[in-house]
Protein backbone atom coordinates (compact mmCIF):
# COMPACT_ATOMS: atom_id res chain seq x y z
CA UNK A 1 -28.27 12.66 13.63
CA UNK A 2 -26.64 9.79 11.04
CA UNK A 3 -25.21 9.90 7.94
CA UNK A 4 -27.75 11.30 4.87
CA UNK A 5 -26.32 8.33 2.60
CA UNK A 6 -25.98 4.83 4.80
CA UNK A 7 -27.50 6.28 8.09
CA UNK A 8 -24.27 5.80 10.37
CA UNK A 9 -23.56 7.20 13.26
CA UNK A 10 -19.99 6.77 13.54
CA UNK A 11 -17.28 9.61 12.02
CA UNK A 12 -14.22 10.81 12.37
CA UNK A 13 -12.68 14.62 11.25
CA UNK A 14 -9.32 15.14 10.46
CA UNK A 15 -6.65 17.43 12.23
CA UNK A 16 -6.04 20.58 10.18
CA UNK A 17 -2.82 20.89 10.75
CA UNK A 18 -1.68 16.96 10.32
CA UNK A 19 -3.68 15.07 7.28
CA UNK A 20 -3.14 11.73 8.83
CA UNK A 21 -4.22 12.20 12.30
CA UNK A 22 -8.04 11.35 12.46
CA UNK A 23 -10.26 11.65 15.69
CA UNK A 24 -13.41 9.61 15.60
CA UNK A 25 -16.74 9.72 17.23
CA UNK A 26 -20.08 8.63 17.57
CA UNK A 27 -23.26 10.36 17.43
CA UNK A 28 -25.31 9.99 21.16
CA UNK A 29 -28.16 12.46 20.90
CA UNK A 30 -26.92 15.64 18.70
CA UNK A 31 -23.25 15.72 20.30
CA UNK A 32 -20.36 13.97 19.08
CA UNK A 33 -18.66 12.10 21.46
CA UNK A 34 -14.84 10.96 20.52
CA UNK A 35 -13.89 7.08 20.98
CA UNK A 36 -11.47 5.92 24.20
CA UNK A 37 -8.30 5.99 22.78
CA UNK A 38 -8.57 9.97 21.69
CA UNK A 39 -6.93 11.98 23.89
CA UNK A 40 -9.29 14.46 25.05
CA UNK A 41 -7.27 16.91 25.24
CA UNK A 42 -6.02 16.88 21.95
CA UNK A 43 -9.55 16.87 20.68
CA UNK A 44 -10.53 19.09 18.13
CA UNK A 45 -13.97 21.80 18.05
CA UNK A 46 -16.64 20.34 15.76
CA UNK A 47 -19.06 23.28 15.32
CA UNK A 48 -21.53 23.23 12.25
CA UNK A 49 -19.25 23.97 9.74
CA UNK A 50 -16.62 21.58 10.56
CA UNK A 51 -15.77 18.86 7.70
CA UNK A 52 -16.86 15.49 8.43
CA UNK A 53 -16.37 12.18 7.12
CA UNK A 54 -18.90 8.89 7.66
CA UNK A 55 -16.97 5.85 8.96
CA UNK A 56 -18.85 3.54 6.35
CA UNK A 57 -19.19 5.15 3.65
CA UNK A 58 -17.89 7.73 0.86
CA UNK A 59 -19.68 10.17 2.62
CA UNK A 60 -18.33 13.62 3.71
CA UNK A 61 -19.86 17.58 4.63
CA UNK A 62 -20.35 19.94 6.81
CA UNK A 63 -21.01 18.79 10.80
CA UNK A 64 -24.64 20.60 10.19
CA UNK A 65 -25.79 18.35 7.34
CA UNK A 66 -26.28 15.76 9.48
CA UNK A 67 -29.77 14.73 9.62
């Protein structure tokens, strides 16, 4: 799984209750996996709808349109 546009694996989604708080993560295999610093339990689900954004690029969609 990486990025359709610049073929990243790194991401981040944002909280949907706080704009400004971001959680990012890498792509191992199909599974997102957060960075060190993020809490785990403050986490948030990413199921295949959930909106995410590319790390570096412009990129953003739907966890599932990952290819």
């Amino acid at each position: 799984m990486e990025c359709p546009l610049c073929g990243s694996k790194s991401f981040y989604v944002k909280d949907p209750d706080d704009e400004y708080a971001l959680y990012p993560f890498d792509i191992v295999g199909q599974s997102p996996v957060f960075a060190e610093e993020v809490d785990a339990s403050e986490c948030p689900e990413i199921d295949s709808r959930t909106r995410t954004f590319c790390s570096k690029c412009a990129w953003n969609g739907r966890f599932e349109e990952l290819g």
